[in-house]
N, C-alpha and C. Protein backbone atom coordinates (compact mmCIF):
# COMPACT_ATOMS: atom_id res chain seq x y z
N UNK A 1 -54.19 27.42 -61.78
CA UNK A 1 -53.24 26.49 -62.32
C UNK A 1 -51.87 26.77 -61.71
N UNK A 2 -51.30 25.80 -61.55
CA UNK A 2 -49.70 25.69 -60.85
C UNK A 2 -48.71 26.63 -61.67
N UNK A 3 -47.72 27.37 -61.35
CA UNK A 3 -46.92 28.11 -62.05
C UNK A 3 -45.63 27.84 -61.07
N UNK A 4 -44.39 28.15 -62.27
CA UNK A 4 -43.23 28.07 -61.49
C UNK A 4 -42.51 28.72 -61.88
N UNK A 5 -41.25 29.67 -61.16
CA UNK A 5 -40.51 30.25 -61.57
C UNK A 5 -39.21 30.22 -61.67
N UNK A 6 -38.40 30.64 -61.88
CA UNK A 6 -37.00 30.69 -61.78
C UNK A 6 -35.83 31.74 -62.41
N UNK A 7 -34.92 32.62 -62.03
CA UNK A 7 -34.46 33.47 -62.56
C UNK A 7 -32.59 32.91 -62.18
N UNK A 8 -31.42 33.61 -62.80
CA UNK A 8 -30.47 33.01 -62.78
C UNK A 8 -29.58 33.80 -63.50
N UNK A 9 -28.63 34.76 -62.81
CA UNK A 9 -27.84 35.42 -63.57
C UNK A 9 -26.71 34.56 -63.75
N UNK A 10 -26.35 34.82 -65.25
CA UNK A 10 -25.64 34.30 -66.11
C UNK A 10 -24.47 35.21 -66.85
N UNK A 11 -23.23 35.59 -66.13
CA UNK A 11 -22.27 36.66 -66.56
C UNK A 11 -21.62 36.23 -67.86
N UNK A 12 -22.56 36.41 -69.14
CA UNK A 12 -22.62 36.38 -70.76
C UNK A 12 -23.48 37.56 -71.13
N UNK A 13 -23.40 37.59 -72.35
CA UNK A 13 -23.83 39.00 -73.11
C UNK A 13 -25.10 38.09 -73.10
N UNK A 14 -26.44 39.28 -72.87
CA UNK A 14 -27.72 38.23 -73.26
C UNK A 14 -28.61 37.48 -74.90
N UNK A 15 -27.39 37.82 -75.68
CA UNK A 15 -27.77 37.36 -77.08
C UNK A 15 -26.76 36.42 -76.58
N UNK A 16 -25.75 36.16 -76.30
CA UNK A 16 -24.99 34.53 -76.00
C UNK A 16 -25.81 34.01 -75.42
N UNK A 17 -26.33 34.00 -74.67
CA UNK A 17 -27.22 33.61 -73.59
C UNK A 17 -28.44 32.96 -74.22
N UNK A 18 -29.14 33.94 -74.90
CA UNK A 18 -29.69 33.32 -75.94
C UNK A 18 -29.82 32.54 -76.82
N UNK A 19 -28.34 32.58 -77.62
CA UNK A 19 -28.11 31.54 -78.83
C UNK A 19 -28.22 30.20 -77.70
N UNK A 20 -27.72 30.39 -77.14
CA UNK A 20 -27.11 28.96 -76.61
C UNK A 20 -28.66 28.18 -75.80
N UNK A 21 -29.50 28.85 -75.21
CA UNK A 21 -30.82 28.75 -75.39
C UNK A 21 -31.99 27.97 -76.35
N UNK A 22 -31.35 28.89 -77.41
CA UNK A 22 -32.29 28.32 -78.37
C UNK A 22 -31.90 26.93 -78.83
N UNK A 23 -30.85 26.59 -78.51
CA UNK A 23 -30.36 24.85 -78.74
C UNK A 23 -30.62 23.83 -77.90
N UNK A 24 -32.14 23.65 -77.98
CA UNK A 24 -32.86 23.62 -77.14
C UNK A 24 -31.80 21.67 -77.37
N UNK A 25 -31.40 21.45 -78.06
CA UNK A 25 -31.27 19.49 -77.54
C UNK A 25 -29.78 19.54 -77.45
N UNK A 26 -28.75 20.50 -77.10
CA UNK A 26 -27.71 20.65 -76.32
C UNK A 26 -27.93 21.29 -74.69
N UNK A 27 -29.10 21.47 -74.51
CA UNK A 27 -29.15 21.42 -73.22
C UNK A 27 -30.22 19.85 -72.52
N UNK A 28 -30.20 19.49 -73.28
CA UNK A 28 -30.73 17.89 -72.72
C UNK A 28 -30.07 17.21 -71.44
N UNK A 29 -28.68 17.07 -71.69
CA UNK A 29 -27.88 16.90 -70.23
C UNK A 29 -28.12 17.46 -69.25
N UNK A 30 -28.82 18.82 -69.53
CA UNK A 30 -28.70 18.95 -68.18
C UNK A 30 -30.12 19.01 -67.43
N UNK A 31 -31.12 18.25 -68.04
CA UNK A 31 -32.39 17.91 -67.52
C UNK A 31 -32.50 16.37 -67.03
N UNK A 32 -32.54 16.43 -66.25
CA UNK A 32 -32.34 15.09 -65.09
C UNK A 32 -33.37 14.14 -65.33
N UNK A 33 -34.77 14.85 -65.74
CA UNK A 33 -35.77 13.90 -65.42
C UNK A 33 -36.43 13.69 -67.41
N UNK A 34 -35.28 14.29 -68.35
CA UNK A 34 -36.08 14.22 -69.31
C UNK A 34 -35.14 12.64 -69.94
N UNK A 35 -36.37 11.93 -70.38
CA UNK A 35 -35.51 10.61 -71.10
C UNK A 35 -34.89 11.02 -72.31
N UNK A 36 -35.92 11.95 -73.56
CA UNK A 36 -35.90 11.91 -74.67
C UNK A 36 -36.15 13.19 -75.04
N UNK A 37 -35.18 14.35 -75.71
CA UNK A 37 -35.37 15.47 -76.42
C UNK A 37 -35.08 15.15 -77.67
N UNK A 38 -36.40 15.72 -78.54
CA UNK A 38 -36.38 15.66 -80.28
C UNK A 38 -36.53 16.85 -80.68
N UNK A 39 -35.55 17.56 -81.26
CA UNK A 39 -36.35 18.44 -82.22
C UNK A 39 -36.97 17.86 -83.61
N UNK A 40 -38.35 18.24 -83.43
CA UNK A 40 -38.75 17.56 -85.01
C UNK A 40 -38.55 18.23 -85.98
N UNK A 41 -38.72 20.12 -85.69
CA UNK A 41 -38.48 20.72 -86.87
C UNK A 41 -38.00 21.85 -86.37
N UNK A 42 -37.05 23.14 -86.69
CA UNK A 42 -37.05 24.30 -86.46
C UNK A 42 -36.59 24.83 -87.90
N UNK A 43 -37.29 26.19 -87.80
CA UNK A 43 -38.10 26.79 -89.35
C UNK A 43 -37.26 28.46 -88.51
N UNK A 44 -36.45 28.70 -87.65
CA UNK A 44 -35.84 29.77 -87.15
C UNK A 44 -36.89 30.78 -86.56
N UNK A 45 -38.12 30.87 -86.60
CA UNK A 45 -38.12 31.83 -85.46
C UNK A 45 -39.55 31.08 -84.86
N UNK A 46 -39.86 29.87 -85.11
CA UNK A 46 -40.59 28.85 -84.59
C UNK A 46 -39.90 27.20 -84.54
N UNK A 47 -40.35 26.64 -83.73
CA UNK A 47 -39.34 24.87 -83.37
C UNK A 47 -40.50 24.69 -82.79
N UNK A 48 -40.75 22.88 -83.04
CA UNK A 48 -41.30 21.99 -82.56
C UNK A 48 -40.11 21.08 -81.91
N UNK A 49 -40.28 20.47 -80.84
CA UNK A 49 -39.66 19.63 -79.68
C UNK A 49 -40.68 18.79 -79.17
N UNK A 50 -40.16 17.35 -79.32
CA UNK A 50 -41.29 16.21 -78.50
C UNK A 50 -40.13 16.10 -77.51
N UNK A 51 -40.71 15.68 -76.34
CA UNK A 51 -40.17 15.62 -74.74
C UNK A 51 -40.81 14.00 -74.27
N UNK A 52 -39.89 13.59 -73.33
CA UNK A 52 -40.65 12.37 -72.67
C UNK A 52 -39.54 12.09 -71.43
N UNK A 53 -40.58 12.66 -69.96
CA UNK A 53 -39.27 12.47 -68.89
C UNK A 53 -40.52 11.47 -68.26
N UNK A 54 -39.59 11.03 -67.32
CA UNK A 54 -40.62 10.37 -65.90
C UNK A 54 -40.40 11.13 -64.67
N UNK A 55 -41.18 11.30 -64.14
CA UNK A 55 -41.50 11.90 -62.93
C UNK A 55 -42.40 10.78 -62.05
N UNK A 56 -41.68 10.31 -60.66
CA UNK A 56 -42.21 9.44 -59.93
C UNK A 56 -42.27 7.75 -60.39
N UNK A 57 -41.39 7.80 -61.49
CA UNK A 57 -41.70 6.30 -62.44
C UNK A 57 -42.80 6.60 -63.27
N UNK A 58 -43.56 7.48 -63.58
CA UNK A 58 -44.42 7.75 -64.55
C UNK A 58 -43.80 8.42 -65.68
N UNK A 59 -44.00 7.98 -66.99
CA UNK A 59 -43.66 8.81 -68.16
C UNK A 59 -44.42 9.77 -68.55
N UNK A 60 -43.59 10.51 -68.57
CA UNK A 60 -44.93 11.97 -69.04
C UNK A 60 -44.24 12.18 -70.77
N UNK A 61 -45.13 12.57 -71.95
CA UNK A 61 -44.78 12.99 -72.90
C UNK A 61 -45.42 14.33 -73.59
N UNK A 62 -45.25 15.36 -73.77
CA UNK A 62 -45.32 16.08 -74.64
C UNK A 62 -44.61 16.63 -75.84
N UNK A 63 -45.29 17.43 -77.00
CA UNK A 63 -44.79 18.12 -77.83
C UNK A 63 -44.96 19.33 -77.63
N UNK A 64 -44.04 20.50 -77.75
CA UNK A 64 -44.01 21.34 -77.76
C UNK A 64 -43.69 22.75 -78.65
N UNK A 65 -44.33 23.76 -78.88
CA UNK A 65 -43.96 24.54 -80.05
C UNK A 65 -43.28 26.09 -79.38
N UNK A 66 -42.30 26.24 -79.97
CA UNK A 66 -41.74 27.35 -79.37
C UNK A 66 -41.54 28.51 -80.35
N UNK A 67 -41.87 29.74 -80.12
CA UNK A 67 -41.59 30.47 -80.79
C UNK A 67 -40.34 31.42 -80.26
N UNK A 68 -39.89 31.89 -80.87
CA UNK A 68 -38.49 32.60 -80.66
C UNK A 68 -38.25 34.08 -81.29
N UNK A 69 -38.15 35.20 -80.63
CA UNK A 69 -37.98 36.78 -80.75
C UNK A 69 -36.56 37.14 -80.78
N UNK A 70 -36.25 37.14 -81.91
CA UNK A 70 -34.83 36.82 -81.66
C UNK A 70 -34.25 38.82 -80.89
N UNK A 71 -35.36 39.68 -81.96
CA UNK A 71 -35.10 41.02 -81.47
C UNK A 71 -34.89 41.32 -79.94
N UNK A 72 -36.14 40.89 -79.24
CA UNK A 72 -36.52 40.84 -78.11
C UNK A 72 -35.73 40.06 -77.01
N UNK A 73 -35.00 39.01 -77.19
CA UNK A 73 -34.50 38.11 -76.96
C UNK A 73 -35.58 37.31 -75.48
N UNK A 74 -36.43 36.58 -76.49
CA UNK A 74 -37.40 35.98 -75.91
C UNK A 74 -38.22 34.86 -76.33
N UNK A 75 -38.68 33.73 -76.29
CA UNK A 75 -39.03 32.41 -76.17
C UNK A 75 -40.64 32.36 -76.00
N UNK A 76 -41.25 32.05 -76.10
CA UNK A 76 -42.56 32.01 -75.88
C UNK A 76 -42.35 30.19 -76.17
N UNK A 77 -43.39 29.57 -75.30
CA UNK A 77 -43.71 27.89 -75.33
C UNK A 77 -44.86 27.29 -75.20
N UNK A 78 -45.59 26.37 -75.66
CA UNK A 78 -46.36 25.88 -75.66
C UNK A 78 -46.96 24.72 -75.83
N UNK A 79 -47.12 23.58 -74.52
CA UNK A 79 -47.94 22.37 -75.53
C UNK A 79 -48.67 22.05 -76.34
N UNK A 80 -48.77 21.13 -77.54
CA UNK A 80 -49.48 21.11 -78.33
C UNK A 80 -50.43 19.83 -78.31
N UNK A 81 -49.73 18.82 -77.74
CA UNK A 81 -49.50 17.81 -77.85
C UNK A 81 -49.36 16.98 -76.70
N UNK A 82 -49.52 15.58 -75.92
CA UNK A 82 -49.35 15.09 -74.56
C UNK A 82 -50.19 15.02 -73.88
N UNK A 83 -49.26 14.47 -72.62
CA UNK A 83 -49.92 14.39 -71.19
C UNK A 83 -50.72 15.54 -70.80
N UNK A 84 -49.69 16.90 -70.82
CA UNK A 84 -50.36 17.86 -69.48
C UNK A 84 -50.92 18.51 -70.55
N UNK A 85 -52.33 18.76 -69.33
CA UNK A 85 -53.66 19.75 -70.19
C UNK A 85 -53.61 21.03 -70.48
N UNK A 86 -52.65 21.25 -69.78
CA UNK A 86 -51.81 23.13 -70.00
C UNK A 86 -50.51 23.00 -69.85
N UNK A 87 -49.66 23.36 -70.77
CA UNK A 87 -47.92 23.10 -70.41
C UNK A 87 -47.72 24.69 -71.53
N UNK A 88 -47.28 26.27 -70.72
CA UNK A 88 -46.95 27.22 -71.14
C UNK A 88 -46.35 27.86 -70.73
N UNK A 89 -45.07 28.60 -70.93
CA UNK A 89 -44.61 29.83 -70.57
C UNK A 89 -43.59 30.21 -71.08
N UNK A 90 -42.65 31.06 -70.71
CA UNK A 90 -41.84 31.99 -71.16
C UNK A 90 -40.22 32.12 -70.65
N UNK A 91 -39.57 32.02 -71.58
CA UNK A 91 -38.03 32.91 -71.15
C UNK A 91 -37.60 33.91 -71.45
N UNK A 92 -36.64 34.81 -70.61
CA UNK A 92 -36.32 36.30 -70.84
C UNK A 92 -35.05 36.17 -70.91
N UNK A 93 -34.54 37.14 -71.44
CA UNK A 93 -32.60 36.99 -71.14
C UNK A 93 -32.61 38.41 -71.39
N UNK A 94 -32.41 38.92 -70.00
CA UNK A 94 -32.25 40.58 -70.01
C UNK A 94 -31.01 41.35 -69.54
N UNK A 95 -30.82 42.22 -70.00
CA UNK A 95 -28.93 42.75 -69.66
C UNK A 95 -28.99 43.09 -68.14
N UNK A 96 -27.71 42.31 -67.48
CA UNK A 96 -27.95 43.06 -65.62
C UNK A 96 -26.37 42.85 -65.86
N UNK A 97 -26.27 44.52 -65.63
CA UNK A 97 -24.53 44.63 -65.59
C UNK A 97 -23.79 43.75 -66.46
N UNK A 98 -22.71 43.08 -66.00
CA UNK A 98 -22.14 43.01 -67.11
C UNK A 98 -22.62 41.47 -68.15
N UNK A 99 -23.56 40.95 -67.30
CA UNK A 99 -23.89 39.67 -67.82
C UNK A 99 -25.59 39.73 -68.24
N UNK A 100 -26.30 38.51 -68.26
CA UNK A 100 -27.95 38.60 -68.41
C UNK A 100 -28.43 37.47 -67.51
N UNK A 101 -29.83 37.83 -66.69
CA UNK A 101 -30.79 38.14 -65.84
C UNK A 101 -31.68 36.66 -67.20
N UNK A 102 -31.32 35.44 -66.61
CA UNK A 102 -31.82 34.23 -67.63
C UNK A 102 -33.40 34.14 -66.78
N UNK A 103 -34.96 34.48 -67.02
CA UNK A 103 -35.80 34.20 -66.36
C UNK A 103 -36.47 32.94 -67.28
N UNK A 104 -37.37 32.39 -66.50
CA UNK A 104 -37.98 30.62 -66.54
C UNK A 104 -39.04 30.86 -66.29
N UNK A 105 -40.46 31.32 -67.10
CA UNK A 105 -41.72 31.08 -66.18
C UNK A 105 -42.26 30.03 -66.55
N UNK A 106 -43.09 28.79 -65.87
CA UNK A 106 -44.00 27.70 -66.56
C UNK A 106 -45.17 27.86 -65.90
N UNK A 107 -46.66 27.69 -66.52
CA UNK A 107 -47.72 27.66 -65.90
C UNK A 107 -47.85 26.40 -66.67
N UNK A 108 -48.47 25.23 -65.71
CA UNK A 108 -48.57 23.76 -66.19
C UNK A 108 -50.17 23.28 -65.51
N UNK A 109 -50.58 22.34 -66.00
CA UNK A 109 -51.84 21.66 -65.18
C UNK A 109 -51.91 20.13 -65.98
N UNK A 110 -51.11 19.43 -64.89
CA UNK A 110 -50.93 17.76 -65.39
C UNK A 110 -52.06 17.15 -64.46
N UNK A 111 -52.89 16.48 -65.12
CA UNK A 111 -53.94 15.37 -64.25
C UNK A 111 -53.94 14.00 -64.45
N UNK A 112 -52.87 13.26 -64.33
CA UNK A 112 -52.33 12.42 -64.53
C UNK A 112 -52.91 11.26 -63.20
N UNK A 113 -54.30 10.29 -63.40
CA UNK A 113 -54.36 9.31 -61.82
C UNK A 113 -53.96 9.13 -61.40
N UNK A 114 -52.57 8.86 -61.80
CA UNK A 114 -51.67 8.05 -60.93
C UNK A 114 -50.80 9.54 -59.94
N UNK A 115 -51.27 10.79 -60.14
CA UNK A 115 -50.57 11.51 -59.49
C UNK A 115 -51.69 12.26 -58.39
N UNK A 116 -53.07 12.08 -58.54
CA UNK A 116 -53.58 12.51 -57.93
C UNK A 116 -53.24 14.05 -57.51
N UNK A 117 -55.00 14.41 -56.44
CA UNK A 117 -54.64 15.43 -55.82
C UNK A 117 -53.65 15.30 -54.81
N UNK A 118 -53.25 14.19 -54.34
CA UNK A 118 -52.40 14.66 -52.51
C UNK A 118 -51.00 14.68 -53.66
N UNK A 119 -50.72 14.14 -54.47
CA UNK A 119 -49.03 14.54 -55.30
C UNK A 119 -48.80 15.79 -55.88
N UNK A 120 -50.29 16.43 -56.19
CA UNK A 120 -50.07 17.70 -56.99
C UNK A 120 -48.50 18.58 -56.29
N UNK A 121 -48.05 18.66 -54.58
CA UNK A 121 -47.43 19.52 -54.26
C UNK A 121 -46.29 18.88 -54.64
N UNK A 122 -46.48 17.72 -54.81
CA UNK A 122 -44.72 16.86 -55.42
C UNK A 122 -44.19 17.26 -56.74
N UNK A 123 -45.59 17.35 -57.35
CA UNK A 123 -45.55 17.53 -59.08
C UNK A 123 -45.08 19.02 -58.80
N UNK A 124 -45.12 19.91 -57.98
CA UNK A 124 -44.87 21.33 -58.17
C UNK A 124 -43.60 21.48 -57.94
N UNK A 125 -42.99 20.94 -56.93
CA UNK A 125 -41.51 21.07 -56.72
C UNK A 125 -40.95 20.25 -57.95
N UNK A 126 -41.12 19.08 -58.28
CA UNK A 126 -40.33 18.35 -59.59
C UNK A 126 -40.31 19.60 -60.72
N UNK A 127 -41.15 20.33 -60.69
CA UNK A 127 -41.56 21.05 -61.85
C UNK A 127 -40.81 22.57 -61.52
N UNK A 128 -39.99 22.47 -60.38
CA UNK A 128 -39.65 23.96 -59.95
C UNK A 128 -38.09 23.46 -59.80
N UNK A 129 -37.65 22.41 -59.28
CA UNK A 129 -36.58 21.92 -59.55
C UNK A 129 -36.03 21.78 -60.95
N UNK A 130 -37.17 21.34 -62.17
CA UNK A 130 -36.82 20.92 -63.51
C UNK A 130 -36.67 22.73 -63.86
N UNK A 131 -37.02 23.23 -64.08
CA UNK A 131 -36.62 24.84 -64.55
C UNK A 131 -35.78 25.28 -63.78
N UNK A 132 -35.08 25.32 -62.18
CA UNK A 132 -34.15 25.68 -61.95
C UNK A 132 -32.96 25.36 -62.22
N UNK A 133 -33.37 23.83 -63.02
CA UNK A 133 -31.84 22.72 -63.49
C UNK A 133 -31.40 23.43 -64.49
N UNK A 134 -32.58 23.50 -65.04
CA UNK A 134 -32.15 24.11 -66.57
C UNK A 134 -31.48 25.06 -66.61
N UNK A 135 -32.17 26.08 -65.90
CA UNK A 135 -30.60 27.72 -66.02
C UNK A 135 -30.21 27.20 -65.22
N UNK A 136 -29.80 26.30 -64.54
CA UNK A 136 -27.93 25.98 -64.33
C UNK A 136 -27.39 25.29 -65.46
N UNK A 137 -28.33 24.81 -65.81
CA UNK A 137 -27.35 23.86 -67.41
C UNK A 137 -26.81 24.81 -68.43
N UNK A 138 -27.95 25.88 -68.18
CA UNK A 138 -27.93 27.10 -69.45
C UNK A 138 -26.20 27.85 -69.25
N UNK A 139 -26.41 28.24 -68.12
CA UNK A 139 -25.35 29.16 -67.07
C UNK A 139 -23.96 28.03 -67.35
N UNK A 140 -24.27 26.98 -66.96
CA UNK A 140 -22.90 25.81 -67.35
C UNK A 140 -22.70 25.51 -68.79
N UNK A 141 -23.35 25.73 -69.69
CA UNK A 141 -22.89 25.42 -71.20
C UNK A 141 -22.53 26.95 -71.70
N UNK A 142 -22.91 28.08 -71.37
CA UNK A 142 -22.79 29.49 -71.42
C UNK A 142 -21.20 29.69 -71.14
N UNK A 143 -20.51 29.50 -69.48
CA UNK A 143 -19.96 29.12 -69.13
C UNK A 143 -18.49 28.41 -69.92
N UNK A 144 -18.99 27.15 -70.06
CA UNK A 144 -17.98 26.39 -70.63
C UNK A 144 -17.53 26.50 -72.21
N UNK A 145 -18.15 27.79 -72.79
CA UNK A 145 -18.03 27.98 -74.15
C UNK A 145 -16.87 28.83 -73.99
């Protein structure tokens, strides 16, 4: 299955880094390809989020459940719900000198017809671009606080 990564130092303490993280529909701006962020519920150390971006003119939708370590300062994610047949992974926010080390992992598997096998390598970069946007959005709302 496709995986993507992304890491992004962010010169904030990594519990700022965090809070600002976990607000997960103040970072909506800065996802390019998402139409619609909902939180439906957050219960504090678990959140549900429905999502709906297009990629290629196709709408993709999922729901997603996130759990949150606040000790650890760590994210765990998961589809529940949607398009893609596997949508999972993880964020870290770890201390590097004087700021935090923001990491992005996604392991995804969308089989969507209209994307076929010859798009799968398109769907991988959209999907490596969309997590690198994000810790810059993270890093820019971190930032501008």
């Amino acid at each position: 299955m496709p995986e993507v990564y992304a890491e992004l130092y962010i010169p904030k303490p990594p519990q700022e880094v965090y809070r600002a993280a976990r607000d997960l529909a103040g970072l909506k701006p800065y996802l390019k390809d998402v139409e619609t962020l909902e939180v439906l519920e957050d219960k504090g150390s678990t959140s549900r989020t429905r999502f709906v971006a297009v990629a290629m003119g196709k709408k993709v939708q999922w729901v997603e459940e996130e759990r949150w370590f606040d000790e650890e300062l760590r994210n765990e994610f998961e589809s529940t719900e949607g398009d893609f047949d596997l949508y999972r992974g993880t964020w870290t926010f770890l201390p590097e000198g004087d700021g935090t080390k923001a990491a992005l992992r996604l392991e995804y598997e969308l089989n969507i017809p209209i994307f076929g096998g010859l798009l799968q390598k398109l769907v991988k970069k959209l999907m490596q671009e969309n997590v690198e946007s994000l810790l810059a959005g993270l890093k820019e709302r971190c930032l501008a606080a």
